[in-house]
PDB file of N, CA and C in Angstrom:
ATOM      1  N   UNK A   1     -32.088 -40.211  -1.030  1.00  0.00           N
ATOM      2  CA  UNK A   1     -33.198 -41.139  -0.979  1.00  0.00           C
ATOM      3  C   UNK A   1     -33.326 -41.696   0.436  1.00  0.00           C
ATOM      4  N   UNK A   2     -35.128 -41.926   0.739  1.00  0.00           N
ATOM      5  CA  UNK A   2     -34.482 -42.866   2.211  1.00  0.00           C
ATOM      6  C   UNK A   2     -35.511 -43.845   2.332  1.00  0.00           C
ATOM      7  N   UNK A   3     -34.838 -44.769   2.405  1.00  0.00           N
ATOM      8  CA  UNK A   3     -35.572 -46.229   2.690  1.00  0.00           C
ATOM      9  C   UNK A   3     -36.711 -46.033   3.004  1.00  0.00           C
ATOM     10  N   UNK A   4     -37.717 -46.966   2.395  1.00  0.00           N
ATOM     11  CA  UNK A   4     -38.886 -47.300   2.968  1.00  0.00           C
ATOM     12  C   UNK A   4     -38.872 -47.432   4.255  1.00  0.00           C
ATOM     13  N   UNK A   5     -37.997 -48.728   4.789  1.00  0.00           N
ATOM     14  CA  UNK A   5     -38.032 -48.805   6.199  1.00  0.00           C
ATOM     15  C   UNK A   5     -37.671 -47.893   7.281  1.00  0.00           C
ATOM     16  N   UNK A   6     -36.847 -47.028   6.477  1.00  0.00           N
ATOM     17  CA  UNK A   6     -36.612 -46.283   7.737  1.00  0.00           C
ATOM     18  C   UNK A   6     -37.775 -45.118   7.570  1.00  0.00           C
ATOM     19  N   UNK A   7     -38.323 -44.608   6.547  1.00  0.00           N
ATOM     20  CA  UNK A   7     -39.484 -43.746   6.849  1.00  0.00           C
ATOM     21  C   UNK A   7     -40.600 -44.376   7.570  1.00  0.00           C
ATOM     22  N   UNK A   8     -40.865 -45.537   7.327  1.00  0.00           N
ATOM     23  CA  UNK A   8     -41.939 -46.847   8.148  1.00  0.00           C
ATOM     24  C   UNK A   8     -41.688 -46.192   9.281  1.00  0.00           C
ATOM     25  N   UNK A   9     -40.222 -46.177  10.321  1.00  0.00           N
ATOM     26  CA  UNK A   9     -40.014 -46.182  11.526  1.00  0.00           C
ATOM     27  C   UNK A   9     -40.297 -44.966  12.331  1.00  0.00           C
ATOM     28  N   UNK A  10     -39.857 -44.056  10.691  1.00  0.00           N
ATOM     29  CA  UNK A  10     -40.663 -42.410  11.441  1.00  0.00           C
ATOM     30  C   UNK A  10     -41.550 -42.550  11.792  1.00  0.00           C
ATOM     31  N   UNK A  11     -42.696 -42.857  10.336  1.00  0.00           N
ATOM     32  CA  UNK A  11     -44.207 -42.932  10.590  1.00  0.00           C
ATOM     33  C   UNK A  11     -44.528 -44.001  12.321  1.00  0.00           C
ATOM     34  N   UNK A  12     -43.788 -44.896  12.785  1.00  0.00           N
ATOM     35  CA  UNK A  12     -44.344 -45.484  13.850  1.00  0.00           C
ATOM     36  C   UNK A  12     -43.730 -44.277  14.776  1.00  0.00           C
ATOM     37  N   UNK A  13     -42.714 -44.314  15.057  1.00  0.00           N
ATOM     38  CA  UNK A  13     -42.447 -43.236  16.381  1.00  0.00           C
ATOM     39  C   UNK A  13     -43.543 -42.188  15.860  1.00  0.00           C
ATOM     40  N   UNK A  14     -44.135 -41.505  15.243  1.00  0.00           N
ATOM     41  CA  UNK A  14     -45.001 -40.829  15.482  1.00  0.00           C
ATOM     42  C   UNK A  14     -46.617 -41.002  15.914  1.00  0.00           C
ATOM     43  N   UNK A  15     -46.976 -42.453  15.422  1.00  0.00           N
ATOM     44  CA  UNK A  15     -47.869 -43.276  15.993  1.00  0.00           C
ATOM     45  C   UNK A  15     -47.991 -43.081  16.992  1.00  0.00           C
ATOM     46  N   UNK A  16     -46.821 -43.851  17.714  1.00  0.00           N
ATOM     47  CA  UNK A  16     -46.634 -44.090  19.185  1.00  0.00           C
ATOM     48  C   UNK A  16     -46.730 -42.948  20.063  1.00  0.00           C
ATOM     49  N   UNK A  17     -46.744 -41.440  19.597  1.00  0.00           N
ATOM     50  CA  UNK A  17     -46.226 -40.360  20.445  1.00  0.00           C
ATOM     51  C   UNK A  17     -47.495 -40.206  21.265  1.00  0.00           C
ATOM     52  N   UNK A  18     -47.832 -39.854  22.718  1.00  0.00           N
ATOM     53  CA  UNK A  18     -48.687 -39.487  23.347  1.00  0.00           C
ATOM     54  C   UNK A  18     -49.692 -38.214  23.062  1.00  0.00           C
ATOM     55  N   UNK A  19     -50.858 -38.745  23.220  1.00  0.00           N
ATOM     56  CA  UNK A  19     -51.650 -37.381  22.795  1.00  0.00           C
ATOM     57  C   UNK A  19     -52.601 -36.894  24.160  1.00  0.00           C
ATOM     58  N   UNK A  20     -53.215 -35.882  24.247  1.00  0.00           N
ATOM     59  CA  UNK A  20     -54.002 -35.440  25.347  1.00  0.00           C
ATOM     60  C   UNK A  20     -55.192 -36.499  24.948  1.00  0.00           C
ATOM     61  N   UNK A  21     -55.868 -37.411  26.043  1.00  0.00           N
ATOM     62  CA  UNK A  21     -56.872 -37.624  26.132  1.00  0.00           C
ATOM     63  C   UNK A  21     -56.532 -38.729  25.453  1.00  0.00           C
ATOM     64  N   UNK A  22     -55.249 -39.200  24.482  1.00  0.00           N
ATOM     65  CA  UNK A  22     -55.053 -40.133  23.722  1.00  0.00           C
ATOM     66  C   UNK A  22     -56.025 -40.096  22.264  1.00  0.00           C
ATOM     67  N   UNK A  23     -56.425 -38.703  21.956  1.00  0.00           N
ATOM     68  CA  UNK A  23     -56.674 -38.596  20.672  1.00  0.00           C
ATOM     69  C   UNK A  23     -56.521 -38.565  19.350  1.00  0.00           C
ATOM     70  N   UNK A  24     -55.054 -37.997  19.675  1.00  0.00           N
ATOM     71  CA  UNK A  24     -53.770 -38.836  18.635  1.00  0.00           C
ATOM     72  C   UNK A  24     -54.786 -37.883  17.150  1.00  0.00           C
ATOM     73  N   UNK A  25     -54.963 -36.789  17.750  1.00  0.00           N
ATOM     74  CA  UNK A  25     -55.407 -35.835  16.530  1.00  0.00           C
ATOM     75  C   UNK A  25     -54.663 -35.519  15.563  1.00  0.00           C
ATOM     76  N   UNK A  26     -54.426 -36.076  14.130  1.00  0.00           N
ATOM     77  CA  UNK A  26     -52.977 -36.128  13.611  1.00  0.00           C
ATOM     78  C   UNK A  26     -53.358 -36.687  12.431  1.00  0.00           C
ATOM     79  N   UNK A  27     -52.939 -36.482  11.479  1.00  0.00           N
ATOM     80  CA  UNK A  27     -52.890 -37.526   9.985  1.00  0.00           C
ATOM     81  C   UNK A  27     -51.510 -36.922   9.552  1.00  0.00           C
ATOM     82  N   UNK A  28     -50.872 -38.109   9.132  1.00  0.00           N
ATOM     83  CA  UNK A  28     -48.986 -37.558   8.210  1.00  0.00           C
ATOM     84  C   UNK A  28     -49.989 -38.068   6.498  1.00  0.00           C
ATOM     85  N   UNK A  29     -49.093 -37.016   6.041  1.00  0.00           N
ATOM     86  CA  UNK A  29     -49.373 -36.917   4.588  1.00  0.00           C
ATOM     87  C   UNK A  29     -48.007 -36.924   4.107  1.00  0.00           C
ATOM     88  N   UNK A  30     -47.921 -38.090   3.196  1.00  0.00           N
ATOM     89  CA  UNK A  30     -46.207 -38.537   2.583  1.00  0.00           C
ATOM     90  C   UNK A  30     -46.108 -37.918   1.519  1.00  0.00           C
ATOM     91  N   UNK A  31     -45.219 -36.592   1.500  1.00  0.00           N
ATOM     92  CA  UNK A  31     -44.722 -36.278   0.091  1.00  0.00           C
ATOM     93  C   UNK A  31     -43.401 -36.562  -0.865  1.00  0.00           C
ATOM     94  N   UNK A  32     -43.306 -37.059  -1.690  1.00  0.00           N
ATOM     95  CA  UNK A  32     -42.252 -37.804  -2.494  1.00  0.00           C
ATOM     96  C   UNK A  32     -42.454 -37.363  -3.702  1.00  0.00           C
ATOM     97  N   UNK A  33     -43.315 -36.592  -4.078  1.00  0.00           N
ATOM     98  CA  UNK A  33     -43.322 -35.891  -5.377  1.00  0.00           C
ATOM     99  C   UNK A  33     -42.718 -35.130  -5.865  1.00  0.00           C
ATOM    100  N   UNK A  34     -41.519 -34.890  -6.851  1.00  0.00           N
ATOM    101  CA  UNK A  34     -40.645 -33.877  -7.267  1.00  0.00           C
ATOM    102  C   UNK A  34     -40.729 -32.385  -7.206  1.00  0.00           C
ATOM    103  N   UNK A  35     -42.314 -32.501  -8.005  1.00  0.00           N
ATOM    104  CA  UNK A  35     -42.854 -30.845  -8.369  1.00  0.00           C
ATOM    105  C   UNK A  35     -43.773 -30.894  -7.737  1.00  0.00           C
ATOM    106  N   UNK A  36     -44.244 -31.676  -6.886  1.00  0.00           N
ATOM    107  CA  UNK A  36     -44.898 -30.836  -5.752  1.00  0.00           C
ATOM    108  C   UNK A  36     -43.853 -30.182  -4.408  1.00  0.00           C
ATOM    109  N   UNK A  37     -42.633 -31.170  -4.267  1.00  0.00           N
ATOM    110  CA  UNK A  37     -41.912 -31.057  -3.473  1.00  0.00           C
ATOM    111  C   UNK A  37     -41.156 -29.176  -3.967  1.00  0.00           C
ATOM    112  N   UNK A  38     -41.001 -28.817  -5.158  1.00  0.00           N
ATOM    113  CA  UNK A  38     -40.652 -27.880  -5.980  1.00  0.00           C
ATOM    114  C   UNK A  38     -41.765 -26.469  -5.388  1.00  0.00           C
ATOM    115  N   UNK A  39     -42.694 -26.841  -5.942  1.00  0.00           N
ATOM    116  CA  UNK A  39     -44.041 -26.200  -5.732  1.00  0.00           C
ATOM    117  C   UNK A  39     -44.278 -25.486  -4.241  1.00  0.00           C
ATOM    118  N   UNK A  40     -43.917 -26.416  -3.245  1.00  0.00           N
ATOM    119  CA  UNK A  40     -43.486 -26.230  -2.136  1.00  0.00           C
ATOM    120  C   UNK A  40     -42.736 -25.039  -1.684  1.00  0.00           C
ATOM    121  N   UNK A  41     -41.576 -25.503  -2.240  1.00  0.00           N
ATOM    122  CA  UNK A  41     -40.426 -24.553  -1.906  1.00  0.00           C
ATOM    123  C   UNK A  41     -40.735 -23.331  -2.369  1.00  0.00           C
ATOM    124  N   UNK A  42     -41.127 -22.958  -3.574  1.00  0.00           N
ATOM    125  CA  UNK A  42     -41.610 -21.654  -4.340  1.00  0.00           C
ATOM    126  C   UNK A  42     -42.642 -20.949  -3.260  1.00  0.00           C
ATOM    127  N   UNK A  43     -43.176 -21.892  -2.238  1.00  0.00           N
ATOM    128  CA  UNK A  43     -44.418 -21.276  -1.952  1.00  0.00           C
ATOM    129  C   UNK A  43     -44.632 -20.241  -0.790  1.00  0.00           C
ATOM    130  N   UNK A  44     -43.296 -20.430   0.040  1.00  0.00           N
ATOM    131  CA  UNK A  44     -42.977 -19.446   1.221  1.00  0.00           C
ATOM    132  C   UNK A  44     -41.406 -19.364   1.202  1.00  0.00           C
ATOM    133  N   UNK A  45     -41.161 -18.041   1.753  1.00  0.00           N
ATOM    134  CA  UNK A  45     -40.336 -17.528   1.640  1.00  0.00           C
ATOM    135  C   UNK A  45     -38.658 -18.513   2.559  1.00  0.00           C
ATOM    136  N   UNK A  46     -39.289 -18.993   3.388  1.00  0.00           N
ATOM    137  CA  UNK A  46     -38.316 -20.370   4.279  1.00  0.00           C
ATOM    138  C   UNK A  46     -38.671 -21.368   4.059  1.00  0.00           C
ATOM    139  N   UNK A  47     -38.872 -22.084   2.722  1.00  0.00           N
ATOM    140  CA  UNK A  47     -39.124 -23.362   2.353  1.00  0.00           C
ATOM    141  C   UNK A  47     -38.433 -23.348   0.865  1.00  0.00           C
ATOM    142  N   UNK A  48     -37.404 -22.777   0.605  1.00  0.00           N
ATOM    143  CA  UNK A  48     -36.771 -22.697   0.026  1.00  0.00           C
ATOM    144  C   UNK A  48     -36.056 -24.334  -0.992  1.00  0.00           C
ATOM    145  N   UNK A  49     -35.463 -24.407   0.863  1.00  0.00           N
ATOM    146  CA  UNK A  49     -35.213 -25.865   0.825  1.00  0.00           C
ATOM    147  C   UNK A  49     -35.443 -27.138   0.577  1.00  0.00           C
ATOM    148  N   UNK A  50     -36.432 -26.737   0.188  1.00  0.00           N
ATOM    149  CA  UNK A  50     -37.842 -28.306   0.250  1.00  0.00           C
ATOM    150  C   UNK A  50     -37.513 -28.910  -1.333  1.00  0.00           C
ATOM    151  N   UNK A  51     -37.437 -28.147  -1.994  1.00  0.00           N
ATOM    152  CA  UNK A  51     -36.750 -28.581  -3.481  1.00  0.00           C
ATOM    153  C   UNK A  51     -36.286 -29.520  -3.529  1.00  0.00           C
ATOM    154  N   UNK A  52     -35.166 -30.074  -2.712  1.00  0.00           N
ATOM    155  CA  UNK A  52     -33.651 -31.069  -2.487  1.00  0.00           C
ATOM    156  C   UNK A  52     -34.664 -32.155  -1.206  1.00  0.00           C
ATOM    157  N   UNK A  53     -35.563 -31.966  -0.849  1.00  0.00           N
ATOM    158  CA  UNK A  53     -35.829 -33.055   0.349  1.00  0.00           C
ATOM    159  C   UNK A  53     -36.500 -34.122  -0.753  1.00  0.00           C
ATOM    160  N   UNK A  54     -35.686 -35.425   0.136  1.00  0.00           N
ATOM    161  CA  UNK A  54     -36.209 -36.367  -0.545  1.00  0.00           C
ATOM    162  C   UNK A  54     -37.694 -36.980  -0.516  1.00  0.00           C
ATOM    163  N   UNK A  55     -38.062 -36.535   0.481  1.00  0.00           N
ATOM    164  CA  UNK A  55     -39.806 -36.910   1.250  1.00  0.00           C
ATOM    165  C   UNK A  55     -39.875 -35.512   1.929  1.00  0.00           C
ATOM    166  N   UNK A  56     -41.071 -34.849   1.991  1.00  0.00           N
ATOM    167  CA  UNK A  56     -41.602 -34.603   3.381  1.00  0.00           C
ATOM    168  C   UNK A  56     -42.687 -35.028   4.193  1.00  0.00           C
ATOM    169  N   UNK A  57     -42.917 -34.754   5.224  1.00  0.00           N
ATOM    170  CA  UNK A  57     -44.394 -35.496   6.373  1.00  0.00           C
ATOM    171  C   UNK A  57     -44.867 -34.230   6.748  1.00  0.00           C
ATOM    172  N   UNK A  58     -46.253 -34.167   6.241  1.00  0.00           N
ATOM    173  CA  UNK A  58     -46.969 -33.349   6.144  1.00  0.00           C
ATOM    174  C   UNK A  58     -47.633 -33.552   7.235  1.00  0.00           C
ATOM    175  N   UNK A  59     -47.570 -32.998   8.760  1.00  0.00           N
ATOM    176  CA  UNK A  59     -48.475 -33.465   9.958  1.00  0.00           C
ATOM    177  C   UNK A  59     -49.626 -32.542  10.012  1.00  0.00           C
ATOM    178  N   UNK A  60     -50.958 -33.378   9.730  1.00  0.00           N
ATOM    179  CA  UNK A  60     -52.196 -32.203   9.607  1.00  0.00           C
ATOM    180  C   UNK A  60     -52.598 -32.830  11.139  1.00  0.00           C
ATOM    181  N   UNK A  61     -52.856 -31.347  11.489  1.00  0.00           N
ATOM    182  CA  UNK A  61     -53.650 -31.525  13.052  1.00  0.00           C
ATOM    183  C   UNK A  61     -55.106 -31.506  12.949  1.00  0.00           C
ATOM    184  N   UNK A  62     -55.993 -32.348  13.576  1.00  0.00           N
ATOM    185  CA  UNK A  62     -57.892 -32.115  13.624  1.00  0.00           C
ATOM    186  C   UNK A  62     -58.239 -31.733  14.338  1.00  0.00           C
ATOM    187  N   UNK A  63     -58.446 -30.249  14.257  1.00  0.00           N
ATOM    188  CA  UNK A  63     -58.669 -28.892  15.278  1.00  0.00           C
ATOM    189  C   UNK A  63     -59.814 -29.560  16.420  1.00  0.00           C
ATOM    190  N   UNK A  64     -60.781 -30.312  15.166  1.00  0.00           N
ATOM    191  CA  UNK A  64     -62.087 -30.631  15.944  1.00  0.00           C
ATOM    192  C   UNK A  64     -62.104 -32.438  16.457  1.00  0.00           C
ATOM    193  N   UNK A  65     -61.350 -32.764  16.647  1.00  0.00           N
ATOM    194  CA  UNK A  65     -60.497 -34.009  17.499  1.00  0.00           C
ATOM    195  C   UNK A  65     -60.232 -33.660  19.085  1.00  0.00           C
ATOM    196  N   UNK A  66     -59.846 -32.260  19.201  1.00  0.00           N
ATOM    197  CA  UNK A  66     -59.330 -31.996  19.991  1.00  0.00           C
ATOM    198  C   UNK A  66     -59.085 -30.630  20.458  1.00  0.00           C
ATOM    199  N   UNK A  67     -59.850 -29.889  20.265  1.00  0.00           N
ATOM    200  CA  UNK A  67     -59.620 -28.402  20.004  1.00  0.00           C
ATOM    201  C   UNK A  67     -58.525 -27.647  20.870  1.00  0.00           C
ATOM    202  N   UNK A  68     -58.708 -28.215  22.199  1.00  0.00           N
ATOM    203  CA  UNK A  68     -57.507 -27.711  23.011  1.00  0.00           C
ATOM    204  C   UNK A  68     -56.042 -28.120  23.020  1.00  0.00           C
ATOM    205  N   UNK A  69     -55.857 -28.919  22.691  1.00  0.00           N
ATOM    206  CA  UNK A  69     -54.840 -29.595  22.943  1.00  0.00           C
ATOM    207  C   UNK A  69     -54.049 -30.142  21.628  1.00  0.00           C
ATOM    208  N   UNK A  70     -54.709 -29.645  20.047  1.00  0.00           N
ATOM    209  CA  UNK A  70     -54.320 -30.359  19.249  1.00  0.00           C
ATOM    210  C   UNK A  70     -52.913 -29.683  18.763  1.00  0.00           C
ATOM    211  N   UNK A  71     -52.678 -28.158  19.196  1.00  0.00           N
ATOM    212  CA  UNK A  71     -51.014 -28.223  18.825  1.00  0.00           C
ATOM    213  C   UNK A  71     -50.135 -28.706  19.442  1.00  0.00           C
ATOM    214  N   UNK A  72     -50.112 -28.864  20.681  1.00  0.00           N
ATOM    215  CA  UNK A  72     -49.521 -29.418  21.365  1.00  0.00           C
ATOM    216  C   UNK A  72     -49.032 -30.935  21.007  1.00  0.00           C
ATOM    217  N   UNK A  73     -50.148 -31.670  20.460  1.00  0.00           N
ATOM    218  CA  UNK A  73     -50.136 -32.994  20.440  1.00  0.00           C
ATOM    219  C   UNK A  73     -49.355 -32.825  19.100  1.00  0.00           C
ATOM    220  N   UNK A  74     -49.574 -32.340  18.183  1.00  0.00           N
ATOM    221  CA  UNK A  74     -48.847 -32.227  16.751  1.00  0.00           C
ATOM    222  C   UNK A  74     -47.560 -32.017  17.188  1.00  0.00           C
ATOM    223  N   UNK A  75     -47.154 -31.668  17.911  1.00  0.00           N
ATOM    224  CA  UNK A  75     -45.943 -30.588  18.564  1.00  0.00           C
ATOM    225  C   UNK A  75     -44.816 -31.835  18.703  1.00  0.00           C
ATOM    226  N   UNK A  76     -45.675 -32.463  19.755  1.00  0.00           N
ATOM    227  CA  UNK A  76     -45.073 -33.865  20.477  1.00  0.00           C
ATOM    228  C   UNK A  76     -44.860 -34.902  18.761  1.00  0.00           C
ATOM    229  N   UNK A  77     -46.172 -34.902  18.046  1.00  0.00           N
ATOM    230  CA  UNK A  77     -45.769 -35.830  17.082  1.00  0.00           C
ATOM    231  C   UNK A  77     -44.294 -35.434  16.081  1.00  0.00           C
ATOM    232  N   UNK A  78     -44.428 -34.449  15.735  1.00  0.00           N
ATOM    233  CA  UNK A  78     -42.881 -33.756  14.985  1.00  0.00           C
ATOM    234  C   UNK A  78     -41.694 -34.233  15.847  1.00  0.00           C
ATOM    235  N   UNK A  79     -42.220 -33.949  16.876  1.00  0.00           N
ATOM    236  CA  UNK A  79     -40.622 -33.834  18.063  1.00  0.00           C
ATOM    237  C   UNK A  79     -40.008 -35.556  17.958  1.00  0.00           C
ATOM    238  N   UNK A  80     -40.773 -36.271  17.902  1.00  0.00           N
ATOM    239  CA  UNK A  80     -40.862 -37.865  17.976  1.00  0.00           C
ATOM    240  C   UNK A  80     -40.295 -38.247  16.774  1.00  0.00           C
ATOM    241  N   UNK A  81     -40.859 -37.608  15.903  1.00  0.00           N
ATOM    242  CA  UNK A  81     -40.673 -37.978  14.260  1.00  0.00           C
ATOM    243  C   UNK A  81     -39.123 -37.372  14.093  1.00  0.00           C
ATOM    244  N   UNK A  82     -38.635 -36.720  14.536  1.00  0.00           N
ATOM    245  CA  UNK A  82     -38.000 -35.779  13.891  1.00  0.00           C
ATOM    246  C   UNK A  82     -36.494 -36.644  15.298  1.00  0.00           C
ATOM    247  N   UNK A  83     -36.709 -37.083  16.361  1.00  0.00           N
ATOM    248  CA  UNK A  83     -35.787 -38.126  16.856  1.00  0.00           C
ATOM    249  C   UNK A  83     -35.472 -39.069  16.288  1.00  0.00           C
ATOM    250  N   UNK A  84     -36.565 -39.845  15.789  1.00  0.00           N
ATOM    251  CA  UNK A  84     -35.930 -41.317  15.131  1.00  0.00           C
ATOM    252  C   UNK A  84     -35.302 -41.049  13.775  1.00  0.00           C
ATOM    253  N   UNK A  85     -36.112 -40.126  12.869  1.00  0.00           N
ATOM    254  CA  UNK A  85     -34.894 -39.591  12.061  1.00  0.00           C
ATOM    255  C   UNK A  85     -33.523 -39.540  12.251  1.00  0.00           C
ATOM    256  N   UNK A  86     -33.379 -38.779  13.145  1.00  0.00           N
ATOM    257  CA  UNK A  86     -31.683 -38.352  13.357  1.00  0.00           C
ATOM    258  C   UNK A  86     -31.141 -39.603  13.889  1.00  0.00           C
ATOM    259  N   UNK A  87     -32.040 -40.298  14.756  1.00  0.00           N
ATOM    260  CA  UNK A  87     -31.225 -41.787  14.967  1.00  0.00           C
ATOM    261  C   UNK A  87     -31.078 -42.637  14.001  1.00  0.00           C
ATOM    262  N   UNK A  88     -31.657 -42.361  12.650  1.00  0.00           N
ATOM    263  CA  UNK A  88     -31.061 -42.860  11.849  1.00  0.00           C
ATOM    264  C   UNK A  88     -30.342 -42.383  10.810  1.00  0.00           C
ATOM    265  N   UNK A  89     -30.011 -41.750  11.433  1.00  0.00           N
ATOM    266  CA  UNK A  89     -28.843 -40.557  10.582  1.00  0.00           C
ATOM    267  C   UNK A  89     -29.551 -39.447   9.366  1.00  0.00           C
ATOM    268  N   UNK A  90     -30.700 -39.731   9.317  1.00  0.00           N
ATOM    269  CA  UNK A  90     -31.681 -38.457   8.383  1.00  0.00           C
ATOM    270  C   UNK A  90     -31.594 -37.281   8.950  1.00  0.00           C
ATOM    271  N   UNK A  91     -31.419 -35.810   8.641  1.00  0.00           N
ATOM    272  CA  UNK A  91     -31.375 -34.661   8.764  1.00  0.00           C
ATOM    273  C   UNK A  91     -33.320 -34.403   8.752  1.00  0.00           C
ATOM    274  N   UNK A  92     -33.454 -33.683   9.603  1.00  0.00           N
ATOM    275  CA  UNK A  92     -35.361 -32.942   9.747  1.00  0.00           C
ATOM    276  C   UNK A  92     -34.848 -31.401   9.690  1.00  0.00           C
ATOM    277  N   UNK A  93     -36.088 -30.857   9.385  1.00  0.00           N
ATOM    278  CA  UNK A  93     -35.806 -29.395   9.657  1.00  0.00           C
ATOM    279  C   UNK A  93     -37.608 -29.533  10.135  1.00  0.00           C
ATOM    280  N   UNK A  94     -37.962 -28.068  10.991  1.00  0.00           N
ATOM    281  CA  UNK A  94     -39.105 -27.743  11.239  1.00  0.00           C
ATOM    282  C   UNK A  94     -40.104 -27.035  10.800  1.00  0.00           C
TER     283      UNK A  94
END
């Protein structure tokens, strides 16, 4: 399980992460649902794992926010998200 607060803190370090142009092309989608989390895993062949995660953050990029620059910026938001995690002792995978 992981704290509200400490997922809060993901969701801000990813806030905070720099975007091109500061477009911050990005929406996190919180998953905490069992059998969707299930559903998941069934659904590609390396997501196996997703079964056992207690949340995932679904980072949707808005192609048309930003067309050039929006993987990149998604890129940076994971990378951010996926630090304060481990600083708080949560395991990420990519």
């Amino acid at each position: 399980m992981i704290a509200d607060k400490d997922l809060e803190m993901i969701l801000e370090a990813g806030r905070w992460t720099p975007s091109a142009s500061n477009k911050q092309p990005w929406e996190f989608i919180i998953i905490k649902n069992k059998e969707f989390l299930k559903k998941i895993s069934e659904s590609a062949i390396y997501s196996k794992f997703m079964k056992r995660a207690p949340v995932a953050i679904a980072i949707v990029g808005k192609i048309k926010e930003n067309p050039n620059w929006y993987i990149q910026d998604t890129t940076l938001v994971s990378m951010n998200m996926m630090l304060m995690a481990w600083s708080l002792g949560i395991g990420t995978c990519w």
